[in-house]
N, C-alpha and C. Protein backbone atom coordinates (compact mmCIF):
# COMPACT_ATOMS: atom_id res chain seq x y z
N UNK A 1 -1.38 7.10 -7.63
CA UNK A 1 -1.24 6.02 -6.70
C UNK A 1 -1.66 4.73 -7.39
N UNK A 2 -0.72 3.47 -7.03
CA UNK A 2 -1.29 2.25 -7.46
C UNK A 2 -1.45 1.15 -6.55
N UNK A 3 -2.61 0.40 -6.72
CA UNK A 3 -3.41 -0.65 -6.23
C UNK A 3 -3.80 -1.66 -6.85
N UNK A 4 -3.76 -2.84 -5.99
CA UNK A 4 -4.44 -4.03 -6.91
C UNK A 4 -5.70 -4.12 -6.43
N UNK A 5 -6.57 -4.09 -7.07
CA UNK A 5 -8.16 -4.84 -6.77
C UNK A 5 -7.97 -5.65 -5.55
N UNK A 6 -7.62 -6.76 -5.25
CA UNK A 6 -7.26 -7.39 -4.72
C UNK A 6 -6.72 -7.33 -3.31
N UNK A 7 -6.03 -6.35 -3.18
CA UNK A 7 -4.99 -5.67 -2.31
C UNK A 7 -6.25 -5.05 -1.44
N UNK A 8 -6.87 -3.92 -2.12
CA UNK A 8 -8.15 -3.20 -1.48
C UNK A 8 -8.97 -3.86 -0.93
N UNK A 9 -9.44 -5.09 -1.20
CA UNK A 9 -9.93 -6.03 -0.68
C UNK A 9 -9.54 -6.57 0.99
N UNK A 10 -8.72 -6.50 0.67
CA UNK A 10 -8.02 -7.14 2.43
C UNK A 10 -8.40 -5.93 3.11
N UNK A 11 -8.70 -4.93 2.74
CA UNK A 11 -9.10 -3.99 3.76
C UNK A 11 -10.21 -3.58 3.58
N UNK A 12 -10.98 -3.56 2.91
CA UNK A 12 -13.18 -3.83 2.64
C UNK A 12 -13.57 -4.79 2.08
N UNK A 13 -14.50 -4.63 2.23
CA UNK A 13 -15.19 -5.82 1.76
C UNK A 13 -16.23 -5.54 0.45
N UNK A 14 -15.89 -4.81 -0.37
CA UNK A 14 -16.32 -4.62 -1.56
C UNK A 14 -16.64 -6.25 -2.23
N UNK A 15 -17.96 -6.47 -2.87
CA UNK A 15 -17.92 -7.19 -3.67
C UNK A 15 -18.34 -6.98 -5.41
N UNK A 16 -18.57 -5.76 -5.45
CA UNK A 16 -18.38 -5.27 -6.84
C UNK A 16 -17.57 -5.52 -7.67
N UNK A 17 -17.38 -5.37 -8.48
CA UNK A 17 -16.79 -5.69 -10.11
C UNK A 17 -15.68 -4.30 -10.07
N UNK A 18 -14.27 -4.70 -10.63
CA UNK A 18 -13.34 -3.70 -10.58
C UNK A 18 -13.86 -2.21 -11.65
N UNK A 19 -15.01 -2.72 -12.45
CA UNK A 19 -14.80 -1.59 -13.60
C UNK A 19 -16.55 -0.95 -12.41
N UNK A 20 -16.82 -1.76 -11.62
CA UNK A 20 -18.00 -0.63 -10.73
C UNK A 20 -17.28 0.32 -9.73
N UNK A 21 -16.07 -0.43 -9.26
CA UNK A 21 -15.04 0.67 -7.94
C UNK A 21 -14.59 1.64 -9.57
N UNK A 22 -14.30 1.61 -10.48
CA UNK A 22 -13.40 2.57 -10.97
C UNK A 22 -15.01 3.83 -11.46
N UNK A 23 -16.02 3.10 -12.12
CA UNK A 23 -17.24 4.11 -11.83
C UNK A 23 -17.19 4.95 -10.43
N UNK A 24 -17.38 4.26 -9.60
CA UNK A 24 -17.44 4.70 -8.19
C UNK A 24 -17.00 5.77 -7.66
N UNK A 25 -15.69 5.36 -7.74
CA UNK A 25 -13.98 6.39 -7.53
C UNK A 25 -14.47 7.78 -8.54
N UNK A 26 -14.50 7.41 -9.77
CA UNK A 26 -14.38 8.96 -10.45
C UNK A 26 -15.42 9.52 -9.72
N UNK A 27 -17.18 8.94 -9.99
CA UNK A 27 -18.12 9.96 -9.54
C UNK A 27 -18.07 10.55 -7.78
N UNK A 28 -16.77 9.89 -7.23
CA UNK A 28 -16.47 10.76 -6.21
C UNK A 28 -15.58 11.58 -6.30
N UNK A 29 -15.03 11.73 -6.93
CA UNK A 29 -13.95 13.18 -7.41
C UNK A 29 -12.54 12.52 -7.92
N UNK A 30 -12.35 10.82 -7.33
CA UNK A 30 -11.32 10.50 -7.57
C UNK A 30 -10.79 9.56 -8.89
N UNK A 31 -9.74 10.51 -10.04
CA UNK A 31 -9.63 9.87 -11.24
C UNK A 31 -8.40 8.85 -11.36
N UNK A 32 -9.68 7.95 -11.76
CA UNK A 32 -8.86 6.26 -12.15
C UNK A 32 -8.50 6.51 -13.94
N UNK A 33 -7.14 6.73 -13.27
CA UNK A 33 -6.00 7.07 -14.43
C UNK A 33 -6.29 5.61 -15.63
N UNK A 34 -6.07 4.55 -15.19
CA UNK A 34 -6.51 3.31 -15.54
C UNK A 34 -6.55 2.48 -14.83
N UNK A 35 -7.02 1.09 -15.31
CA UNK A 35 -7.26 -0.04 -14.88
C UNK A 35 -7.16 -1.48 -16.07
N UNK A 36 -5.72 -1.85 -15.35
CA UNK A 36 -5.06 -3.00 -16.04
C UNK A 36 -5.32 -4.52 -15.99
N UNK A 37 -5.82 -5.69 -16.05
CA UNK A 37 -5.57 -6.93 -16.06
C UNK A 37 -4.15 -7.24 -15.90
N UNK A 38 -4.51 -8.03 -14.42
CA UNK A 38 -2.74 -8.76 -14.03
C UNK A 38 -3.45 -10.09 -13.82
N UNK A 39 -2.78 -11.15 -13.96
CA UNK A 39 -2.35 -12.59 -13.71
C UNK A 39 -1.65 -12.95 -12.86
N UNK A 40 -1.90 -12.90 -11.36
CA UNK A 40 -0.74 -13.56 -10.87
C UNK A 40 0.59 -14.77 -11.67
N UNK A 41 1.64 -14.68 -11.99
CA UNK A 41 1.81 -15.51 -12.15
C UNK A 41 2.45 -17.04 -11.99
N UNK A 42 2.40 -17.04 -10.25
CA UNK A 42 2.44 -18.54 -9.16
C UNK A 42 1.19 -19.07 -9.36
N UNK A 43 0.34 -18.51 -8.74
CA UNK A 43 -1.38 -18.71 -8.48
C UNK A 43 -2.39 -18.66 -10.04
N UNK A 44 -2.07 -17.69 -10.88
CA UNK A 44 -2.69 -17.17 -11.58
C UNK A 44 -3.80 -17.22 -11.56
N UNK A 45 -3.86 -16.30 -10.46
CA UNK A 45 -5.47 -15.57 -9.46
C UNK A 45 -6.00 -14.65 -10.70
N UNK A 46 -6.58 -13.88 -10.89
CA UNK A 46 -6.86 -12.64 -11.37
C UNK A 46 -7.08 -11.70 -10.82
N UNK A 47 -5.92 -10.46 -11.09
CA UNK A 47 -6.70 -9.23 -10.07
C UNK A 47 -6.44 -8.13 -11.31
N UNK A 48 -6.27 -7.04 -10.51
CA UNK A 48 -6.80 -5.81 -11.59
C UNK A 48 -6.01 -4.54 -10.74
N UNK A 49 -4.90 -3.97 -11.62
CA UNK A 49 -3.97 -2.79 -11.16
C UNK A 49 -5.17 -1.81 -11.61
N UNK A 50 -5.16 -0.70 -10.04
CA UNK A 50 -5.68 0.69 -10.59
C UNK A 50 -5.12 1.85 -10.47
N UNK A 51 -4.58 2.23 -11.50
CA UNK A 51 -3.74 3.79 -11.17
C UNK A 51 -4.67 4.87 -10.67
N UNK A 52 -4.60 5.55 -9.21
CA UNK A 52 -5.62 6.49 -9.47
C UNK A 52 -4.82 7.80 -9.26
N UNK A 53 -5.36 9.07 -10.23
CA UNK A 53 -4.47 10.15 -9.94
C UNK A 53 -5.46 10.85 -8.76
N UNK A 54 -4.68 11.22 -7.49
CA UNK A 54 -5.28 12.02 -6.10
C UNK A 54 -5.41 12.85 -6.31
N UNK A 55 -5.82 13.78 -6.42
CA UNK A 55 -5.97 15.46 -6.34
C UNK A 55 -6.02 16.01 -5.15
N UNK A 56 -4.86 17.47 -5.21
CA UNK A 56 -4.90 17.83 -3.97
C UNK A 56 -5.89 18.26 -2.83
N UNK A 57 -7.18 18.11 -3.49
CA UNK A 57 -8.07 18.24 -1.98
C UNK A 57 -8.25 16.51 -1.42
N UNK A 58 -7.76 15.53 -2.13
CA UNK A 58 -8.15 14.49 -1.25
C UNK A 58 -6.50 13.67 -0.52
N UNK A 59 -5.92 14.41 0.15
CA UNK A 59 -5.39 13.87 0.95
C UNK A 59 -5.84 12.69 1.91
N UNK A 60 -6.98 12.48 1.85
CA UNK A 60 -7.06 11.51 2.73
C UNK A 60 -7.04 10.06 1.96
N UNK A 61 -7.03 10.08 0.44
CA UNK A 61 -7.16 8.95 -0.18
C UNK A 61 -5.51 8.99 -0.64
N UNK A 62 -4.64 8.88 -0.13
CA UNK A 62 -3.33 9.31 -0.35
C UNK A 62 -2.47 7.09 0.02
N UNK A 63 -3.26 6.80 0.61
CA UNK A 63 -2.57 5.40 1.09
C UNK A 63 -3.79 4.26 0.82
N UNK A 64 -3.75 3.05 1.17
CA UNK A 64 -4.66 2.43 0.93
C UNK A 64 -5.93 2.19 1.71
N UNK A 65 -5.44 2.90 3.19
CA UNK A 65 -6.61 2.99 4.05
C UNK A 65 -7.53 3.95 3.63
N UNK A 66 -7.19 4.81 2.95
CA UNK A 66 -7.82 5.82 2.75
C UNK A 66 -8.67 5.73 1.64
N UNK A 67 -8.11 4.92 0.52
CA UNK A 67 -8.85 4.43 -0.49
C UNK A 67 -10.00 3.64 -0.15
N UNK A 68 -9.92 2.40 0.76
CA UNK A 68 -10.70 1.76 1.71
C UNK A 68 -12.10 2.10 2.23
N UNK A 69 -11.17 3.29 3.15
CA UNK A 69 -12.15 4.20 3.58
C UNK A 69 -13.24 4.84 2.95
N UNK A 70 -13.04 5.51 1.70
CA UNK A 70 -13.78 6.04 0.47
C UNK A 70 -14.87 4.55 0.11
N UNK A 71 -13.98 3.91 -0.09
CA UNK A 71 -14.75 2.83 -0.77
C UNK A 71 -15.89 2.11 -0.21
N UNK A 72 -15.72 2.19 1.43
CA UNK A 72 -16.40 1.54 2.61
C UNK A 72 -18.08 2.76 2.49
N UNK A 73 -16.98 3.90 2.84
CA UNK A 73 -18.52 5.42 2.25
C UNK A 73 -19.49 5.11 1.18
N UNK A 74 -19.07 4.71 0.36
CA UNK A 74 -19.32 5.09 -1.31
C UNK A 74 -20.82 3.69 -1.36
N UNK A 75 -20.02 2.75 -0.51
CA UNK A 75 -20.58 1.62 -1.24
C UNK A 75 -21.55 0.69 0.35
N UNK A 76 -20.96 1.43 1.26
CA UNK A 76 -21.66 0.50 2.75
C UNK A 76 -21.16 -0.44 2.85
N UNK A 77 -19.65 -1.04 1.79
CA UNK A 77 -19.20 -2.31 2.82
C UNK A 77 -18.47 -1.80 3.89
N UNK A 78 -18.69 -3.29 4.95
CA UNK A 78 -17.64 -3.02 5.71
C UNK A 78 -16.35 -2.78 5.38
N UNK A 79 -15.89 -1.85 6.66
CA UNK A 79 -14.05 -1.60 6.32
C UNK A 79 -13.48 -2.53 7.42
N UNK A 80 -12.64 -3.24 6.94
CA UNK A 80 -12.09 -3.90 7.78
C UNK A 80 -11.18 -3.46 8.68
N UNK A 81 -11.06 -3.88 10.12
CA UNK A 81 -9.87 -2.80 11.08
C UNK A 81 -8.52 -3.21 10.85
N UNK A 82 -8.36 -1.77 10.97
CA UNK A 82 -6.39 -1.38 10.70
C UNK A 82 -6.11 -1.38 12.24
N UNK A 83 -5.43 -1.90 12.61
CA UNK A 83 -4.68 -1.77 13.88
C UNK A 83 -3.74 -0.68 13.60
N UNK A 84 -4.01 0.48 14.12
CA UNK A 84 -2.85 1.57 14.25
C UNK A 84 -3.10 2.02 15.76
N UNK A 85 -3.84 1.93 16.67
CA UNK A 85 -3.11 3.10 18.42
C UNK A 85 -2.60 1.86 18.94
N UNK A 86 -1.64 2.47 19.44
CA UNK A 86 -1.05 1.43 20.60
C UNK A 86 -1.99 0.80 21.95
N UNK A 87 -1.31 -0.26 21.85
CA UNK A 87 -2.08 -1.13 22.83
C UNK A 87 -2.73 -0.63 24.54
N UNK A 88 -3.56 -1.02 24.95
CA UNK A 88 -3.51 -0.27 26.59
C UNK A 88 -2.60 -0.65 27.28
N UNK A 89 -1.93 -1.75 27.01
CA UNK A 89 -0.86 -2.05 27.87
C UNK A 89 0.30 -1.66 27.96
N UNK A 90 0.74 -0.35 26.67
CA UNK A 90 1.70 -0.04 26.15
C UNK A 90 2.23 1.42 27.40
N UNK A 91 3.07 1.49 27.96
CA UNK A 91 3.13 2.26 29.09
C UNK A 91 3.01 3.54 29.01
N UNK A 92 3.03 4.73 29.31
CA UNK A 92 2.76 5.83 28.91
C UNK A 92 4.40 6.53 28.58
N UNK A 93 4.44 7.09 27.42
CA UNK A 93 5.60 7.92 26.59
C UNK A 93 6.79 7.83 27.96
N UNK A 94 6.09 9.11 28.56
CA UNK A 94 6.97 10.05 29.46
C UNK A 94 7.64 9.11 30.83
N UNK A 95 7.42 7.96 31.10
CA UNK A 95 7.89 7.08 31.84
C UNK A 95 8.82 6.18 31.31
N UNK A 96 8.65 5.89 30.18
CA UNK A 96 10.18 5.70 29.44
C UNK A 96 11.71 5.76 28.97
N UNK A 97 11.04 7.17 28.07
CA UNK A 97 12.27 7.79 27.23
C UNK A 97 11.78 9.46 27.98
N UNK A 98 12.86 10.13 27.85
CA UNK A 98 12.83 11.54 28.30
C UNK A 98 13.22 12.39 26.88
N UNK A 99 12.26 13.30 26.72
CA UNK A 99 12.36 14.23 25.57
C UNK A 99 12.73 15.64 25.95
N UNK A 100 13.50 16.18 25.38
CA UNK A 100 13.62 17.45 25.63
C UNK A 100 13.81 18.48 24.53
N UNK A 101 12.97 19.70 24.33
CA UNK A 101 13.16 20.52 23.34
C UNK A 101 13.94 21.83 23.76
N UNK A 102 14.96 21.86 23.33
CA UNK A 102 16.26 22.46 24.23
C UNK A 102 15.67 24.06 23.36
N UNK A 103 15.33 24.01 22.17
CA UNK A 103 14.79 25.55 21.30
C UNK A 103 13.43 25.42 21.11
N UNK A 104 12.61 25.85 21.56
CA UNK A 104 11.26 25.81 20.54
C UNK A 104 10.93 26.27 19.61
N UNK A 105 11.94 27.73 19.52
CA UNK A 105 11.65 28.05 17.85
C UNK A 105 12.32 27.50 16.61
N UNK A 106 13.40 26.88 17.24
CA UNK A 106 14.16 25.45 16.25
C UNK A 106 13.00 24.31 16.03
N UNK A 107 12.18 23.77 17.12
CA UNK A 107 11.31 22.87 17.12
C UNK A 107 10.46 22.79 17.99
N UNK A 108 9.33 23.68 17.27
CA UNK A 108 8.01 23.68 18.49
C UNK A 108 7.28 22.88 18.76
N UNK A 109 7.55 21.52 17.83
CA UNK A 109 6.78 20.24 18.11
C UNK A 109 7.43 18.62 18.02
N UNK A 110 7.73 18.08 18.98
CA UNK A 110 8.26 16.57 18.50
C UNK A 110 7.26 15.55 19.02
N UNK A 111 7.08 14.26 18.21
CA UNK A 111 6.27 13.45 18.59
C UNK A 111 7.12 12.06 18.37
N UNK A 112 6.68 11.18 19.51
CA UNK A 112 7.36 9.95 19.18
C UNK A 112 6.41 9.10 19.55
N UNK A 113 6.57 7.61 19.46
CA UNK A 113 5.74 6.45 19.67
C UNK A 113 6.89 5.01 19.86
N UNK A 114 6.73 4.60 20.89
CA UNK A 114 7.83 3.11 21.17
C UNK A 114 6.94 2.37 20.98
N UNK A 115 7.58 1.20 20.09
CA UNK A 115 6.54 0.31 19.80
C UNK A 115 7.13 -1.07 20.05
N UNK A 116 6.20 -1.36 21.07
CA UNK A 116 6.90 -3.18 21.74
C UNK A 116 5.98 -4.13 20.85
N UNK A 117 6.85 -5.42 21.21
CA UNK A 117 6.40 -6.59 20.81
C UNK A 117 6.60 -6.47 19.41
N UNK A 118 7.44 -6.00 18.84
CA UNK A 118 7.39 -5.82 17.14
C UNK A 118 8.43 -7.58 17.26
N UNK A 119 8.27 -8.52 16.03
CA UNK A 119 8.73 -9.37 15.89
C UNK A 119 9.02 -9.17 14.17
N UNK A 120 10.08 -9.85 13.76
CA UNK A 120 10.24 -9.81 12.27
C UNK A 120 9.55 -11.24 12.11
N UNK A 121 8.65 -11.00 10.90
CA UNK A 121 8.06 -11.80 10.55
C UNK A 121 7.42 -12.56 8.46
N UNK A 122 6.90 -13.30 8.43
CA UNK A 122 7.04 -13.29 6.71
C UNK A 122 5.88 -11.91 6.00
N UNK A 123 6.03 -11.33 5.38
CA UNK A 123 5.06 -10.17 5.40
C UNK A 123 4.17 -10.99 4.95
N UNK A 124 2.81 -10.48 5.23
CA UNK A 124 0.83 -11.06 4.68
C UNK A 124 1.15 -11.51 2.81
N UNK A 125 0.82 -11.96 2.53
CA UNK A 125 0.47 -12.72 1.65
C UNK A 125 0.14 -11.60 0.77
N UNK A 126 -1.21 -11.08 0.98
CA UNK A 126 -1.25 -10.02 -0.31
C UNK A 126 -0.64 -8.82 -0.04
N UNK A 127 0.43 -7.79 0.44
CA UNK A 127 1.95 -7.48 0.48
C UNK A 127 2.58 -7.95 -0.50
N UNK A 128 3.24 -9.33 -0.83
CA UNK A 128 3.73 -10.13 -1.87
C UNK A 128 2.96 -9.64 -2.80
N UNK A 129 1.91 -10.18 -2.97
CA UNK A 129 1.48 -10.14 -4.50
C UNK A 129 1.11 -8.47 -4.80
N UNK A 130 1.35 -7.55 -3.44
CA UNK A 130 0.96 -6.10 -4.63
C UNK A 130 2.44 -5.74 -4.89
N UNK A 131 3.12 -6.16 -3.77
CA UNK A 131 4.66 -5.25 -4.49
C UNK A 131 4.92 -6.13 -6.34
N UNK A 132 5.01 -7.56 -6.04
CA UNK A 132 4.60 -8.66 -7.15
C UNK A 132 4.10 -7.67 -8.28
N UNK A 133 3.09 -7.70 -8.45
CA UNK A 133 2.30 -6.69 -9.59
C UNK A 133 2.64 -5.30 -9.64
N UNK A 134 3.21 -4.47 -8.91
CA UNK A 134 3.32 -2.50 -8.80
C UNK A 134 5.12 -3.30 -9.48
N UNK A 135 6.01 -4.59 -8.68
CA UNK A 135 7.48 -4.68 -9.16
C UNK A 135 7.56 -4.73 -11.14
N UNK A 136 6.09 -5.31 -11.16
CA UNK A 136 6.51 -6.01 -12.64
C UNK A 136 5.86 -4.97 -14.00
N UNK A 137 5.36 -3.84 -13.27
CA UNK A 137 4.67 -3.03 -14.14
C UNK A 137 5.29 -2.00 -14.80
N UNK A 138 5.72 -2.28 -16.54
CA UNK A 138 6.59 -1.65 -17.09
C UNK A 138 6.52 -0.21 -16.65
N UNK A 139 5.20 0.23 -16.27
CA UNK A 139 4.70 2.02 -16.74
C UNK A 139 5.45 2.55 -15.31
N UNK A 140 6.20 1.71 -14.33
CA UNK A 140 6.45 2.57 -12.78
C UNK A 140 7.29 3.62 -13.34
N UNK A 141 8.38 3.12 -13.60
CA UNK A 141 9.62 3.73 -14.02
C UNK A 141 9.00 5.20 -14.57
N UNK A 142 7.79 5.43 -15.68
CA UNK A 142 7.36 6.78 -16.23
C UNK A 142 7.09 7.25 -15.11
N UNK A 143 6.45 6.54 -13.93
CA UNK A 143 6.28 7.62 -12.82
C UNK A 143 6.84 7.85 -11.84
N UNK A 144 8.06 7.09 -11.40
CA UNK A 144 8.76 7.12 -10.23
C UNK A 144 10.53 8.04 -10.80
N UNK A 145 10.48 7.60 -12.33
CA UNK A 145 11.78 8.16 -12.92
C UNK A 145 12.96 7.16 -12.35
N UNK A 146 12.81 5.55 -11.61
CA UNK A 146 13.76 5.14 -11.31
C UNK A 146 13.27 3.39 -11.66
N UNK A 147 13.77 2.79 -12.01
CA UNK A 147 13.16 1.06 -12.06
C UNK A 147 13.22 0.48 -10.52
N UNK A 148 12.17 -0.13 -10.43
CA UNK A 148 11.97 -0.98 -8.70
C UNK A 148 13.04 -2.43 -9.41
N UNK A 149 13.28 -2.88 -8.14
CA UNK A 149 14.48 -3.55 -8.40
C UNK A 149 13.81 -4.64 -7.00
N UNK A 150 12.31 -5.05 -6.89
CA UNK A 150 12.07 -5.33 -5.65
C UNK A 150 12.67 -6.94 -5.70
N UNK A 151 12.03 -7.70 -6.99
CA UNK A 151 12.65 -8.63 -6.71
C UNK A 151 14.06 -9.11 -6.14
N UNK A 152 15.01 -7.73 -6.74
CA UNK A 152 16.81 -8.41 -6.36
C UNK A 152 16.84 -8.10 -5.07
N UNK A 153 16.02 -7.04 -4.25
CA UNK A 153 16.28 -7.08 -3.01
C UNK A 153 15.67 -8.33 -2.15
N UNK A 154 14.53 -8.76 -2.71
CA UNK A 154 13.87 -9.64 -1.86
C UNK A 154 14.54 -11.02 -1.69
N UNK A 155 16.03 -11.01 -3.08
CA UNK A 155 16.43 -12.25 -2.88
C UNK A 155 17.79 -11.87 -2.09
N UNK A 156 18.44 -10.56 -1.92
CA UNK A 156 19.23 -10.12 -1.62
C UNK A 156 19.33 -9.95 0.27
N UNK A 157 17.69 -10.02 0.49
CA UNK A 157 17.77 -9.94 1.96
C UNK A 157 16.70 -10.82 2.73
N UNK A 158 16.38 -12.17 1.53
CA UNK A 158 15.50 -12.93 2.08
C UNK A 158 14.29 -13.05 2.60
N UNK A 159 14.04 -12.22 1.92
CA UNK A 159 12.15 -11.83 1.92
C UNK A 159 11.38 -12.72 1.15
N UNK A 160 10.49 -13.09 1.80
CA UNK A 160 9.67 -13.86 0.90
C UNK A 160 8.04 -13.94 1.13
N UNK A 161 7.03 -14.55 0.44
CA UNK A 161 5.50 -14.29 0.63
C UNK A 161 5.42 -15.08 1.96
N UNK A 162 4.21 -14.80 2.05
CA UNK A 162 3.91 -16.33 3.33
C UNK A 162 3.83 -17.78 2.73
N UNK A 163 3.83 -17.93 1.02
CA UNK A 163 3.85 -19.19 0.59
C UNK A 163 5.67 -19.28 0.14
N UNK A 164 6.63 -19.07 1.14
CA UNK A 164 7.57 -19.01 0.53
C UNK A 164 8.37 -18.51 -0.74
N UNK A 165 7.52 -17.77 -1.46
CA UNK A 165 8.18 -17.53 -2.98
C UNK A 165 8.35 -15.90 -2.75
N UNK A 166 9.18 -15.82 -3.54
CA UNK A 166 10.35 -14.42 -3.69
C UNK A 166 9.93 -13.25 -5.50
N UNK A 167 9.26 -12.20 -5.19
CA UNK A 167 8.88 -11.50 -6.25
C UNK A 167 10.26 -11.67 -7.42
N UNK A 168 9.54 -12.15 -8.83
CA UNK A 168 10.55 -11.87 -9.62
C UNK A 168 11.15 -10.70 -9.72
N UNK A 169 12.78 -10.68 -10.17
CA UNK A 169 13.42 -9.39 -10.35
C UNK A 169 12.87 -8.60 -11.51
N UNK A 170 12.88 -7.17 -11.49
CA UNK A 170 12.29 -6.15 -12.59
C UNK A 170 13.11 -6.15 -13.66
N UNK A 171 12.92 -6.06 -14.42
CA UNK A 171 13.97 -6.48 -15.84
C UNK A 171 13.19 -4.78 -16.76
N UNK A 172 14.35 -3.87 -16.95
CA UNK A 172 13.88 -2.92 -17.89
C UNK A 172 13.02 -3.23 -18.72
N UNK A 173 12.19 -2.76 -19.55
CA UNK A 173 12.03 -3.00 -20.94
C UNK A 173 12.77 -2.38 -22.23
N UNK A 174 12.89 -3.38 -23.07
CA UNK A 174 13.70 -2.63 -24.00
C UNK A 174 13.28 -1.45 -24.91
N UNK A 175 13.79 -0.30 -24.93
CA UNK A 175 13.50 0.56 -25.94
C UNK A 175 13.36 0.16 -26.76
N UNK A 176 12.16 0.56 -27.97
CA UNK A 176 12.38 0.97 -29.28
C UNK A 176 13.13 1.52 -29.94
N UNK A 177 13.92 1.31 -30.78
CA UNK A 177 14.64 2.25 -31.74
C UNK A 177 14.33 2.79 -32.90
């Protein structure tokens, strides 16, 4: 999994040093594959890519809340809140939409969630800058087996940061011969 320093931030409040979270992380079971120096380069903020490899007993560090979460344990900062249950005002399922499981041994379980008030909007600011840094990082491609191409979509369907600017397009790197 990859993260920017930075990125983790918007969701704790760590004020440690990136090479104390990557101490941190291992002596909790979780190995920080590495840890890169990035430059924004609009802002040229400084943050810090961390590859960490999950191991299958920690499913719960699988997304960035979860990393968060660990990190909030590990260290006593606050975690900052994720808005994920639906609102109280949100009406109850079964007064809505009608579900029906016509087989149960085809499907003994369905779950759904309607979600109001969704508006399209410019995505958060640091969004931009992690796709930004995970778009421009030669090593994805060794792990995904495909090149991110985020920039051509973002100009392709008008996406942009909250400061208006559009992730550069991913440009292969050239082989050696």
């Amino acid at each position: 999994m990859k993260l920017t320093f930075n990125w983790l931030k918007e969701f704790v409040a760590f004020t440690g040093a990136p090479k104390e979270l990557v101490q941190l992380l291992t002596l909790a079971g979780l190995e920080v594959e590495s840890l890169s120096s990035l430059r924004e380069p609009d802002t040229h903020r400084e943050d810090w890519l961390l590859e960490i490899a999950v191991t299958p007993n920690r499913g719960d560090c699988l997304g960035i809340a979860g990393i968060a979460r660990e990190v909030s344990a590990l260290t006593g900062a606050e975690l900052k809140p994720i808005a994920t249950l639906p609102s109280e005002k949100t009406p109850q399922l079964e007064k809505r939409v009608a579900i029906r499981i016509e087989d149960p041994n085809l499907c003994p379980r369905y779950s759904a969630r309607i979600i109001d008030y969704l508006s399209i909007t410019e995505s958060p600011e640091y969004l931009g800058r992690a796709v930004r840094a995970l778009a421009e990082d030669p090593d994805a491609i060794r792990h995904t087996g495909q090149a991110l191409t985020v920039g051509d979509l973002a100009r392709e369907y008008g996406f942009t940061d909250i400061d208006g600017r559009q992730p550069a397009a991913f440009r292969m790197p050239k082989a050696d011969a």
